[in-house]
N, C-alpha and C. Protein backbone atom coordinates (compact mmCIF):
# COMPACT_ATOMS: atom_id res chain seq x y z
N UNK A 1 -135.49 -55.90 -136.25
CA UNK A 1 -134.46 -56.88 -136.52
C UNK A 1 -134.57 -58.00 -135.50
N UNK A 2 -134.24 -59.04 -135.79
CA UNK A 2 -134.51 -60.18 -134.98
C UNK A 2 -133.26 -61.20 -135.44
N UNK A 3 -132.37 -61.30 -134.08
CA UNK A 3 -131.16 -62.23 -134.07
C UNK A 3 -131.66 -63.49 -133.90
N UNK A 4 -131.15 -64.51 -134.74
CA UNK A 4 -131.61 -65.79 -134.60
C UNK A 4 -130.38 -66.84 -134.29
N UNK A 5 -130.72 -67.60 -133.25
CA UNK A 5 -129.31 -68.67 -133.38
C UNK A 5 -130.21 -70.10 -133.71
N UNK A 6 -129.24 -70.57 -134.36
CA UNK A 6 -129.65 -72.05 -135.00
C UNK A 6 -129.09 -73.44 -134.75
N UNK A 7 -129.71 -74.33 -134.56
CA UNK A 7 -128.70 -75.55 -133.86
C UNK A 7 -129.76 -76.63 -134.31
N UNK A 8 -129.07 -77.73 -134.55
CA UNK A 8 -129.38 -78.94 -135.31
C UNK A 8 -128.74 -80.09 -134.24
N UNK A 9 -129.51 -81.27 -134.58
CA UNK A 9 -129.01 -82.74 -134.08
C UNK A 9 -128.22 -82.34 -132.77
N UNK A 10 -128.77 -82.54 -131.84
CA UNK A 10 -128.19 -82.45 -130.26
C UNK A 10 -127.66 -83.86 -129.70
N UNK A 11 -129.16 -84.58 -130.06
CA UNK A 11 -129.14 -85.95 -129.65
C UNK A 11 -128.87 -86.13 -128.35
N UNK A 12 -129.45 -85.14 -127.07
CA UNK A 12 -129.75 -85.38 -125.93
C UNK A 12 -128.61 -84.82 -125.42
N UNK A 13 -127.35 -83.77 -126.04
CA UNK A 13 -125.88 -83.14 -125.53
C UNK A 13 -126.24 -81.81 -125.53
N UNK A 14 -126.66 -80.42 -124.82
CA UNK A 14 -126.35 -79.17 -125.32
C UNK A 14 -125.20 -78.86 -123.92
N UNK A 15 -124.00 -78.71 -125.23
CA UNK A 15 -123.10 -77.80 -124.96
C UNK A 15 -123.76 -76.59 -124.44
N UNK A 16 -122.85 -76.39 -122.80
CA UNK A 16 -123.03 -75.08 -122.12
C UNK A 16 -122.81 -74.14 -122.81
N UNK A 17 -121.90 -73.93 -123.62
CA UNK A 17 -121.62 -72.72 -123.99
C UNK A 17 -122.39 -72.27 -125.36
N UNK A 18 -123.37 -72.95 -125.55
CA UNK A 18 -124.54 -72.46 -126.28
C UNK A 18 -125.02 -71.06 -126.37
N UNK A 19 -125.44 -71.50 -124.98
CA UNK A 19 -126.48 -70.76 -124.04
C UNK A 19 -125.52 -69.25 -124.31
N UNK A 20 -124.26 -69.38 -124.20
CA UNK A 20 -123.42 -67.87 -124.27
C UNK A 20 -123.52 -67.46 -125.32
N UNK A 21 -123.25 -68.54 -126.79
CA UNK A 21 -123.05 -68.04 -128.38
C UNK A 21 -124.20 -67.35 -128.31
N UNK A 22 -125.58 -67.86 -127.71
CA UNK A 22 -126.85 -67.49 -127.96
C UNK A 22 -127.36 -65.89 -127.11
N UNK A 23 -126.73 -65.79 -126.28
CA UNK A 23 -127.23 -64.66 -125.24
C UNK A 23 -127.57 -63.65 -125.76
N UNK A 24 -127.44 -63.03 -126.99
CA UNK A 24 -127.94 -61.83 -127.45
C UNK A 24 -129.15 -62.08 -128.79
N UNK A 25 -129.11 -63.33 -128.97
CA UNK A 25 -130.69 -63.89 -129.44
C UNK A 25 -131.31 -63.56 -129.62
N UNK A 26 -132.69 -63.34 -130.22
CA UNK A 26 -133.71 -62.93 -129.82
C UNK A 26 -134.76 -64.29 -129.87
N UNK A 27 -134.21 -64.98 -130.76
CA UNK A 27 -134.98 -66.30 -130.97
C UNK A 27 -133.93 -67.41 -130.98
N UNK A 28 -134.26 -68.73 -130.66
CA UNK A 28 -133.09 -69.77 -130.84
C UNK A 28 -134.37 -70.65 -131.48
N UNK A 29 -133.51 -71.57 -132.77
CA UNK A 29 -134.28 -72.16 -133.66
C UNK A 29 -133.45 -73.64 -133.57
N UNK A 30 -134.48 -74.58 -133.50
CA UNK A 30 -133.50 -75.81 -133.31
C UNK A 30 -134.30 -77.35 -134.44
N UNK A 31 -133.42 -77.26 -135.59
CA UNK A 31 -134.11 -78.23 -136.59
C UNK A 31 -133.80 -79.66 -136.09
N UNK A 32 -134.42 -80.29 -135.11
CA UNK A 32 -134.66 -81.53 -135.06
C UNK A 32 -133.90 -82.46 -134.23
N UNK A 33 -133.98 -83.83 -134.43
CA UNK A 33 -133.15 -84.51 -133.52
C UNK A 33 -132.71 -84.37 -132.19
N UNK A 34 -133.35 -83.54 -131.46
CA UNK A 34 -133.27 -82.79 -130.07
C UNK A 34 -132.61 -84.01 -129.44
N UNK A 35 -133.46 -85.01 -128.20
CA UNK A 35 -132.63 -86.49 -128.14
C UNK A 35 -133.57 -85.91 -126.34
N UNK A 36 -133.69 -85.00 -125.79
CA UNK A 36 -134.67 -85.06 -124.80
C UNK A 36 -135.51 -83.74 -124.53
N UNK A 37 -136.50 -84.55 -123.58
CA UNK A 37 -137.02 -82.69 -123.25
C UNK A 37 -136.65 -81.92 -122.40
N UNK A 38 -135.28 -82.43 -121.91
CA UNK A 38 -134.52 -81.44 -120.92
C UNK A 38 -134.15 -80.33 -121.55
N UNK A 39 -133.57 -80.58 -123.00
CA UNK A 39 -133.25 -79.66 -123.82
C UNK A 39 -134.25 -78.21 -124.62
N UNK A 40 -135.01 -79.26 -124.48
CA UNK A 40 -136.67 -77.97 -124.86
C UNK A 40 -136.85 -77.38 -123.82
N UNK A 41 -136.51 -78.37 -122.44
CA UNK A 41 -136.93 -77.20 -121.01
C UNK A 41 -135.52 -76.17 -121.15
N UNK A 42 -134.54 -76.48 -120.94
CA UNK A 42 -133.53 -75.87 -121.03
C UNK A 42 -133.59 -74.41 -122.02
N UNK A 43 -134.21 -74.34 -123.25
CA UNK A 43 -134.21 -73.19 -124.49
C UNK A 43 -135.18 -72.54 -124.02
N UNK A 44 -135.99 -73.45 -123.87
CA UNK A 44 -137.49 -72.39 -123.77
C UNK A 44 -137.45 -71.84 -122.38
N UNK A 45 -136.39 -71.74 -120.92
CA UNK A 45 -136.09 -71.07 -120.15
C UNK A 45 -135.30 -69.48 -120.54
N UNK A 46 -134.71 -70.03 -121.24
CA UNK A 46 -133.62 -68.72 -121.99
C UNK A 46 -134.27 -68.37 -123.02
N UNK A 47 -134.58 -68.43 -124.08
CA UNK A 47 -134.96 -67.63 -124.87
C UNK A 47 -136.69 -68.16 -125.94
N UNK A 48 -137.00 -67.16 -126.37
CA UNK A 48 -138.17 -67.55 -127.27
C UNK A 48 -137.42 -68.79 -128.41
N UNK A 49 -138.43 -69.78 -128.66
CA UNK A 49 -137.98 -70.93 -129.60
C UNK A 49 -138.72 -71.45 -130.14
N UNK A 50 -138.42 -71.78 -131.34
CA UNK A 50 -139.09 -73.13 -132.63
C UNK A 50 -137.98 -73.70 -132.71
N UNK A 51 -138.98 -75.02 -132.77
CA UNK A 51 -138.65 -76.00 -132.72
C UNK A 51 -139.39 -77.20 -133.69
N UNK A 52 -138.54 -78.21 -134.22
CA UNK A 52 -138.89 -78.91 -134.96
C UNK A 52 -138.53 -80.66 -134.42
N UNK A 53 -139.27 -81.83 -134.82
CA UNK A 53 -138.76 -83.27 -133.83
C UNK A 53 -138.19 -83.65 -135.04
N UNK A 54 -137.36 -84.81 -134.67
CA UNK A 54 -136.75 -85.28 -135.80
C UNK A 54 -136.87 -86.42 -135.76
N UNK A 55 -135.95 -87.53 -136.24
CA UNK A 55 -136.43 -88.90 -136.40
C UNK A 55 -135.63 -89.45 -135.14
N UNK A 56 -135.05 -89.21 -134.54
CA UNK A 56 -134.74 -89.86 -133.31
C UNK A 56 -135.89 -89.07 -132.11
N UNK A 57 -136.61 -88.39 -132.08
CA UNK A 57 -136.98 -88.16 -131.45
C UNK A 57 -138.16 -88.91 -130.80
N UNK A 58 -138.64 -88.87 -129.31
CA UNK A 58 -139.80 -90.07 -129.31
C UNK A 58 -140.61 -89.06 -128.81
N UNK A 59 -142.33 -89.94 -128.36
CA UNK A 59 -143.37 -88.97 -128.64
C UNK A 59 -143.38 -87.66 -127.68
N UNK A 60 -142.79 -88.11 -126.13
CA UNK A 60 -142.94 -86.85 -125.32
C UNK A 60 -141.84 -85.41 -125.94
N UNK A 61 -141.21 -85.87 -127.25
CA UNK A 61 -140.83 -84.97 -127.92
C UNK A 61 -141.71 -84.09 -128.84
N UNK A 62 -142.06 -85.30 -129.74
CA UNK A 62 -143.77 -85.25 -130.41
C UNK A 62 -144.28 -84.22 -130.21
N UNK A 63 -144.74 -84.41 -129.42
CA UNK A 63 -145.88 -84.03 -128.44
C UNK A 63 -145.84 -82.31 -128.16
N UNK A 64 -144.93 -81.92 -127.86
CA UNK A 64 -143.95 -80.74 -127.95
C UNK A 64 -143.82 -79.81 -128.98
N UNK A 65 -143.48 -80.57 -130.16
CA UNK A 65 -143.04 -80.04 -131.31
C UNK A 65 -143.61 -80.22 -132.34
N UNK A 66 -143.29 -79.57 -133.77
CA UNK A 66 -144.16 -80.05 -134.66
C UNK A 66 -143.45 -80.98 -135.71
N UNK A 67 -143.33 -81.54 -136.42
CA UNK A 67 -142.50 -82.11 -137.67
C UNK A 67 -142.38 -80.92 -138.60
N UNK A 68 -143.18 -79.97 -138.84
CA UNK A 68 -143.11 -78.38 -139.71
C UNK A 68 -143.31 -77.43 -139.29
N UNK A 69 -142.51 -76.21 -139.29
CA UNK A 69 -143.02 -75.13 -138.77
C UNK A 69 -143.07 -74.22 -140.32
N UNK A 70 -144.06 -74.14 -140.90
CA UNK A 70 -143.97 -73.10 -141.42
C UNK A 70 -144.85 -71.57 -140.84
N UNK A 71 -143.42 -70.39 -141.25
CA UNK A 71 -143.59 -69.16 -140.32
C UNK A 71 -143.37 -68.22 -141.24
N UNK A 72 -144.15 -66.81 -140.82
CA UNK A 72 -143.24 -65.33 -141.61
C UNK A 72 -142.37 -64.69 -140.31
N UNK A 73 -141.41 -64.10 -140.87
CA UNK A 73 -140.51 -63.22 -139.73
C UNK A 73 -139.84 -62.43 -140.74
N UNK A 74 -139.84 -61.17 -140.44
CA UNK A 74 -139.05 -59.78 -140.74
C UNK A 74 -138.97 -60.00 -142.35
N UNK A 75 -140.30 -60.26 -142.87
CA UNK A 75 -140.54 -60.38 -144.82
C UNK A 75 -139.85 -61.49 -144.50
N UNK A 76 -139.88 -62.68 -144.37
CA UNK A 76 -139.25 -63.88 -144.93
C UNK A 76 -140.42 -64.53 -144.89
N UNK A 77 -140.54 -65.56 -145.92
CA UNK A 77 -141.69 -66.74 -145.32
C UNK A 77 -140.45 -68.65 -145.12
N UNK A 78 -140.33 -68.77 -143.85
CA UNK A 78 -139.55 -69.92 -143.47
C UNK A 78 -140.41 -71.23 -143.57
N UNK A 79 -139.48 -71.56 -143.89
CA UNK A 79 -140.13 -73.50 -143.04
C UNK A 79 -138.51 -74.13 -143.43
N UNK A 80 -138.90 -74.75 -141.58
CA UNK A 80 -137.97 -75.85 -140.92
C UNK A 80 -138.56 -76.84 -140.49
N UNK A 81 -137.95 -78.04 -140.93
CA UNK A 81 -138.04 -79.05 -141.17
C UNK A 81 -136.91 -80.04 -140.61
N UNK A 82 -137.16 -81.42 -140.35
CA UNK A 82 -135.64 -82.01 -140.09
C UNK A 82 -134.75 -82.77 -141.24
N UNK A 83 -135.84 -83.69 -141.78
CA UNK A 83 -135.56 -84.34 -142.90
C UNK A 83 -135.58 -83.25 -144.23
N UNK A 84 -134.90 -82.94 -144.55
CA UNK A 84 -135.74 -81.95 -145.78
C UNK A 84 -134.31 -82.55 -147.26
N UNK A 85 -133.48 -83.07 -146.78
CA UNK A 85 -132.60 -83.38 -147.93
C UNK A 85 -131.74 -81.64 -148.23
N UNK A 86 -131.48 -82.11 -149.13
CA UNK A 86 -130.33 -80.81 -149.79
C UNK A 86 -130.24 -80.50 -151.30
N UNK A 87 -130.34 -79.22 -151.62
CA UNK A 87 -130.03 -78.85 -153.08
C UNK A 87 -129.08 -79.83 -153.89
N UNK A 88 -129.51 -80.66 -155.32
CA UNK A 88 -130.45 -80.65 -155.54
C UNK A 88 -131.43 -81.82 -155.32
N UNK A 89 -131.21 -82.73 -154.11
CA UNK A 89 -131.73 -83.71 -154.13
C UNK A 89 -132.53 -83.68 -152.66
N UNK A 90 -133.72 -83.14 -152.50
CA UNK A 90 -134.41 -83.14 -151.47
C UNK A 90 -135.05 -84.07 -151.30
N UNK A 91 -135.55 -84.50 -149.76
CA UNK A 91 -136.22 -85.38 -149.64
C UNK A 91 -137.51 -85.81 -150.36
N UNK A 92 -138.18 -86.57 -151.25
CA UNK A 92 -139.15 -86.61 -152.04
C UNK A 92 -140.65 -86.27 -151.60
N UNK A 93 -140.54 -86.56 -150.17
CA UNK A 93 -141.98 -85.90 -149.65
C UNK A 93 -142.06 -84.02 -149.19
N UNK A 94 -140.72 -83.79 -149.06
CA UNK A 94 -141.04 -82.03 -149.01
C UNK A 94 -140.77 -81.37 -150.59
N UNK A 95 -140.33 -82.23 -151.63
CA UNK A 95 -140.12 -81.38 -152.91
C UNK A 95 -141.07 -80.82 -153.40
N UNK A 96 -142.53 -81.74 -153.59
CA UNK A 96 -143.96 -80.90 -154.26
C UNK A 96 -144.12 -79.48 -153.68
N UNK A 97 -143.97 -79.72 -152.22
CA UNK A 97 -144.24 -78.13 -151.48
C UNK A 97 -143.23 -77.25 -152.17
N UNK A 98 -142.00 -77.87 -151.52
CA UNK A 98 -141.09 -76.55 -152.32
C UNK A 98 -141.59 -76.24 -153.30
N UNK A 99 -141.24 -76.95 -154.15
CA UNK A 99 -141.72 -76.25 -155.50
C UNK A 99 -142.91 -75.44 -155.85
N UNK A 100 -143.93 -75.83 -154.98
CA UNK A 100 -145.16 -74.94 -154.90
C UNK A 100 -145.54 -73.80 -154.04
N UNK A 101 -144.96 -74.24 -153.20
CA UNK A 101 -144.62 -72.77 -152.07
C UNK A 101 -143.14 -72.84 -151.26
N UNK A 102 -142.47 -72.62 -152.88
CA UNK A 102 -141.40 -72.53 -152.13
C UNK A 102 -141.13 -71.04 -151.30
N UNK A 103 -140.50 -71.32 -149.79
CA UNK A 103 -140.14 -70.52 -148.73
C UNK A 103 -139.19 -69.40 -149.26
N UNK A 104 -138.88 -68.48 -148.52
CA UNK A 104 -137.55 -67.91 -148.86
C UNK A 104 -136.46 -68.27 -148.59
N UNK A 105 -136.34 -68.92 -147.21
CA UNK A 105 -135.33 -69.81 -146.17
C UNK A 105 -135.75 -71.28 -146.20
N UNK A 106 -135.30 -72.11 -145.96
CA UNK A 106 -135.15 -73.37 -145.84
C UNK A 106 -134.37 -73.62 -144.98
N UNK A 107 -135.11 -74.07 -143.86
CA UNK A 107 -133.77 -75.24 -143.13
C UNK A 107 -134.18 -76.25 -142.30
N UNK A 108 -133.17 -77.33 -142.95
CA UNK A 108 -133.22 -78.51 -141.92
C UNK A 108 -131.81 -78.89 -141.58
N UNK A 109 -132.21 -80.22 -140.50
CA UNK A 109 -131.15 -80.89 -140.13
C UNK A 109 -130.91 -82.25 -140.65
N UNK A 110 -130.68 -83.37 -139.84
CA UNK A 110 -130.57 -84.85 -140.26
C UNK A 110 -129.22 -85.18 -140.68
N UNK A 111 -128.65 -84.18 -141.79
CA UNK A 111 -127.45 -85.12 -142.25
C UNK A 111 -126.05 -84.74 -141.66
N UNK A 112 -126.74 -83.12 -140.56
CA UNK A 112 -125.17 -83.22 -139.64
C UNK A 112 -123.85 -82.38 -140.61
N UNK A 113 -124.63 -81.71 -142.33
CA UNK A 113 -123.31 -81.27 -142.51
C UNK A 113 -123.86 -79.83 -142.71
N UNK A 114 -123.05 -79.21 -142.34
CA UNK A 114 -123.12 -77.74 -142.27
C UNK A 114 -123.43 -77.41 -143.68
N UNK A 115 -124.23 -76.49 -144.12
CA UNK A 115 -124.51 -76.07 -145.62
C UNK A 115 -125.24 -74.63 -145.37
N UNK A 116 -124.72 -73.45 -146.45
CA UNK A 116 -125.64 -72.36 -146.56
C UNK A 116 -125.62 -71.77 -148.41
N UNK A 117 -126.79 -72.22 -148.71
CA UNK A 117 -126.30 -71.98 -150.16
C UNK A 117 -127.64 -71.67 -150.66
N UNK A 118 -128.07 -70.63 -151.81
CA UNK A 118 -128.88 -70.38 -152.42
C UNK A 118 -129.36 -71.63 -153.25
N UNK A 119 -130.78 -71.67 -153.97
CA UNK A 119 -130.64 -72.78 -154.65
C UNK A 119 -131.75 -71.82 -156.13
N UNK A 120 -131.03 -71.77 -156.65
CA UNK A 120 -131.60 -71.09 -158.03
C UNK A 120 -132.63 -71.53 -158.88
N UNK A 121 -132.37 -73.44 -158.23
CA UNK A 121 -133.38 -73.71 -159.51
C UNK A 121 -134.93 -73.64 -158.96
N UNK A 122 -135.01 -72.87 -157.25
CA UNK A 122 -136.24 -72.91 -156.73
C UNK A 122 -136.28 -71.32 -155.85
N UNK A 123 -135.97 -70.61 -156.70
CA UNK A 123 -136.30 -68.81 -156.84
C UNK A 123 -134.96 -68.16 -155.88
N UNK A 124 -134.17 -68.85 -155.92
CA UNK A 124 -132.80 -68.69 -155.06
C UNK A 124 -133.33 -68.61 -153.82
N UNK A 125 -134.09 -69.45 -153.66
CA UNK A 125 -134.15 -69.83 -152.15
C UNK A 125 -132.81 -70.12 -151.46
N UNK A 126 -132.90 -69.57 -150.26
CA UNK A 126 -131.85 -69.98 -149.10
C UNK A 126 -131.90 -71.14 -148.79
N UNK A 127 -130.98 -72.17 -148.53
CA UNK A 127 -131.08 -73.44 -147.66
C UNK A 127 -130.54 -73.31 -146.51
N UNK A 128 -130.64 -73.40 -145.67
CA UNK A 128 -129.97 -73.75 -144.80
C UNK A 128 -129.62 -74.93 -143.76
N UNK A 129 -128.88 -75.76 -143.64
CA UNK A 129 -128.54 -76.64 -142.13
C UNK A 129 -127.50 -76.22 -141.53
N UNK A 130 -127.67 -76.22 -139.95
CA UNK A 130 -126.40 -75.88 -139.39
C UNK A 130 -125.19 -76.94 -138.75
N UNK A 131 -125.75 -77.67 -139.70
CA UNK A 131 -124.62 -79.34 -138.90
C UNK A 131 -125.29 -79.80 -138.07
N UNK A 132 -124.41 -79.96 -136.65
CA UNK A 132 -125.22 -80.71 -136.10
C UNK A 132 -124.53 -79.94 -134.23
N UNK A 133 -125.01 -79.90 -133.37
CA UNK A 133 -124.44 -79.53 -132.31
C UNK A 133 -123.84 -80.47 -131.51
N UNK A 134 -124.71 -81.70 -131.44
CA UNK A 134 -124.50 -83.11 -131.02
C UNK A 134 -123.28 -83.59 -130.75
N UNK A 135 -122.87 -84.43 -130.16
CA UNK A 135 -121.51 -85.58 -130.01
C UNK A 135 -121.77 -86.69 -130.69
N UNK A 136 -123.09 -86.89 -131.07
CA UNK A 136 -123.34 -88.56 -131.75
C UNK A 136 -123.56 -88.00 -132.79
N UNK A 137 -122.98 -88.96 -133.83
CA UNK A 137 -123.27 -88.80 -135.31
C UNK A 137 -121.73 -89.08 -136.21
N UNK A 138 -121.74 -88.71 -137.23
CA UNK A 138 -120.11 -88.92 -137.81
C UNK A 138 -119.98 -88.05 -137.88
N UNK A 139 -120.45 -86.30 -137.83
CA UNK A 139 -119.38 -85.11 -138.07
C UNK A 139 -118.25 -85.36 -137.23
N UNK A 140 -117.84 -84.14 -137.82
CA UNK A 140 -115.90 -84.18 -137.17
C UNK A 140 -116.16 -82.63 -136.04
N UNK A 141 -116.82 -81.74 -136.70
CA UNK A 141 -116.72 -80.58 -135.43
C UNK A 141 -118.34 -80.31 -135.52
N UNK A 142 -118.38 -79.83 -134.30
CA UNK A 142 -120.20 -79.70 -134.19
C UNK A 142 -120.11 -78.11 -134.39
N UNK A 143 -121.55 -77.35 -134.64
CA UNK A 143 -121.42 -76.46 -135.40
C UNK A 143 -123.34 -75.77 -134.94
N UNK A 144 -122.65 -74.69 -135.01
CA UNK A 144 -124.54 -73.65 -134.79
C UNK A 144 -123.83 -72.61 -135.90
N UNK A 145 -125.06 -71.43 -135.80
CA UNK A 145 -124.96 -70.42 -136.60
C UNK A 145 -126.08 -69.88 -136.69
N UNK A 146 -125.25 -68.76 -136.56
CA UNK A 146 -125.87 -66.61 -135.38
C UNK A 146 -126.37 -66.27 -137.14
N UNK A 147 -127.46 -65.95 -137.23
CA UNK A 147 -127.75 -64.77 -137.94
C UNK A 147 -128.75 -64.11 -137.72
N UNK A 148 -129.15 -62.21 -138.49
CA UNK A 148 -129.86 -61.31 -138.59
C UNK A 148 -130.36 -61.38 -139.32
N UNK A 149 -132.49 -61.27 -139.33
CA UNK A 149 -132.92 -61.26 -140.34
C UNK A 149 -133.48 -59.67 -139.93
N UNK A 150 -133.86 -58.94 -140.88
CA UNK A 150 -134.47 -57.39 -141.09
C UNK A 150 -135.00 -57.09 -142.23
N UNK A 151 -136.23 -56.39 -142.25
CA UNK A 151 -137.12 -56.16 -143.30
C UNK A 151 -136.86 -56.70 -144.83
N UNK A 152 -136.69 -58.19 -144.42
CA UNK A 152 -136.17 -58.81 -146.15
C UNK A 152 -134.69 -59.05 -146.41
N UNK A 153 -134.22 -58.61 -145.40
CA UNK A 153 -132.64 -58.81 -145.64
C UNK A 153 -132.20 -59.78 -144.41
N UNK A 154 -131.13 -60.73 -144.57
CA UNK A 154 -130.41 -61.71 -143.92
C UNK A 154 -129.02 -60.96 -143.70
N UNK A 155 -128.25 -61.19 -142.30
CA UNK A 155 -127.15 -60.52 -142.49
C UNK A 155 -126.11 -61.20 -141.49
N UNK A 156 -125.19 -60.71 -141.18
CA UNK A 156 -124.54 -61.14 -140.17
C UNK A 156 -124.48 -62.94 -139.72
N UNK A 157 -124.39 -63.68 -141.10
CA UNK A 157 -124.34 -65.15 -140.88
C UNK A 157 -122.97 -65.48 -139.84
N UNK A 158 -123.01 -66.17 -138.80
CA UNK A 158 -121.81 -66.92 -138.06
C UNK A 158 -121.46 -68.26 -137.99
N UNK A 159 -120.78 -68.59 -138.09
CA UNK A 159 -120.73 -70.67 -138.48
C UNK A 159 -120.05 -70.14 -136.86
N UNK A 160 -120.31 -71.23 -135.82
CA UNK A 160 -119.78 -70.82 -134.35
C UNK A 160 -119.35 -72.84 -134.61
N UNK A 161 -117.78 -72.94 -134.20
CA UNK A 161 -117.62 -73.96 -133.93
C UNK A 161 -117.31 -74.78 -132.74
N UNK A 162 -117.85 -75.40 -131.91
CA UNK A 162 -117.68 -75.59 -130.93
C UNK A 162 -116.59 -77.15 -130.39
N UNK A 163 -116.03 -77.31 -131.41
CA UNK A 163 -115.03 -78.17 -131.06
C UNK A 163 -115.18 -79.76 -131.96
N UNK A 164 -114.66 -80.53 -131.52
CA UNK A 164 -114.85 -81.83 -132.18
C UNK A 164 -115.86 -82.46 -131.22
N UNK A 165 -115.96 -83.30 -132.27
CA UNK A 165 -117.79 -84.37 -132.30
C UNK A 165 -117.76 -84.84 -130.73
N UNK A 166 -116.21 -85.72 -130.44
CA UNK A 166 -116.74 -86.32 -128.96
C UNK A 166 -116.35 -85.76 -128.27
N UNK A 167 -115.77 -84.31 -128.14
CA UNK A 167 -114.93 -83.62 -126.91
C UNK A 167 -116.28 -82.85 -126.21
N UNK A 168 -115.61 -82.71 -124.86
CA UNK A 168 -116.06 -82.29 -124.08
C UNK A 168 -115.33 -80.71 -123.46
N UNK A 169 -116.01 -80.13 -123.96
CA UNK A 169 -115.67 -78.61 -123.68
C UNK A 169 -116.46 -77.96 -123.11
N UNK A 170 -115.97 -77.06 -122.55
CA UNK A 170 -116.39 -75.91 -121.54
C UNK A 170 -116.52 -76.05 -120.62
């Protein structure tokens, strides 16, 4: 079994109390928009991580990361992405793939709104984004989310909210 925490659009902010939602982890997964590489130094001190750059990101981010990770973990086959759009209107340059190899999981970031929803018309694939963790952007509360993947099964999903967009907590 392998605990995964997930976090989207930082934009150069990680909330301390991350690092706590995350402590029993086994992996922390972060779709995009990171905003520096303090934050990649920061994850990849604490725990094993993928990672994906996003469109704010610049090259010593690049450089770092990939624009795709496609991966297998515990029978799943993933790919995270930043731009990837949303059921049913995905971004037009990742749809051919889906549709041709589509993943079991899906997830990206970019648009900052929290979403977890099967999508039927592409083998009930999972989607996933976890919002956004960030202070910049227009969400209203920033947002991660804890889950278990195990031999083919997903379990224990958590939406963890960590407050509103410009507050400063913890």
């Amino acid at each position: 079994m392998k605990s995964i925490g997930l976090l989207s659009d930082t934009h150069g902010y990680l909330d301390p109390r991350i690092l706590d939602y995350f402590s029993n982890c086994d992996e922390i997964w972060h779709a995009g928009d990171i905003g520096s590489v303090e934050i990649i130094d920061q994850l990849e001190a604490f725990k094993p991580v993928r990672i994906v750059y996003g469109n704010i990101d610049n090259k010593a981010i690049q450089v770092r990361c990939q624009e795709n990770l496609h991966f297998e973990l515990e029978g799943f086959r993933i790919w995270m992405t930043h731009i990837g759009g949303a059921p049913p209107r995905y971004n037009p340059t990742v749809l051919p793939t889906l549709r041709a190899e589509t993943p079991d999981i899906f997830i990206c970031g970019h648009s900052h709104i929290l979403r977890v929803i099967r999508d039927k018309e592409l083998k009930n694939m999972l989607y996933i984004n976890p919002g956004a963790a960030g202070r910049e952007g227009f969400h209203k509360i920033r947002t991660l989310l804890r889950f278990n993947l195990h031999e083919g099964l997903i379990s224990q999903m958590e939406v963890i909210e960590l407050g509103k967009r410009g507050a400063i907590e913890g």
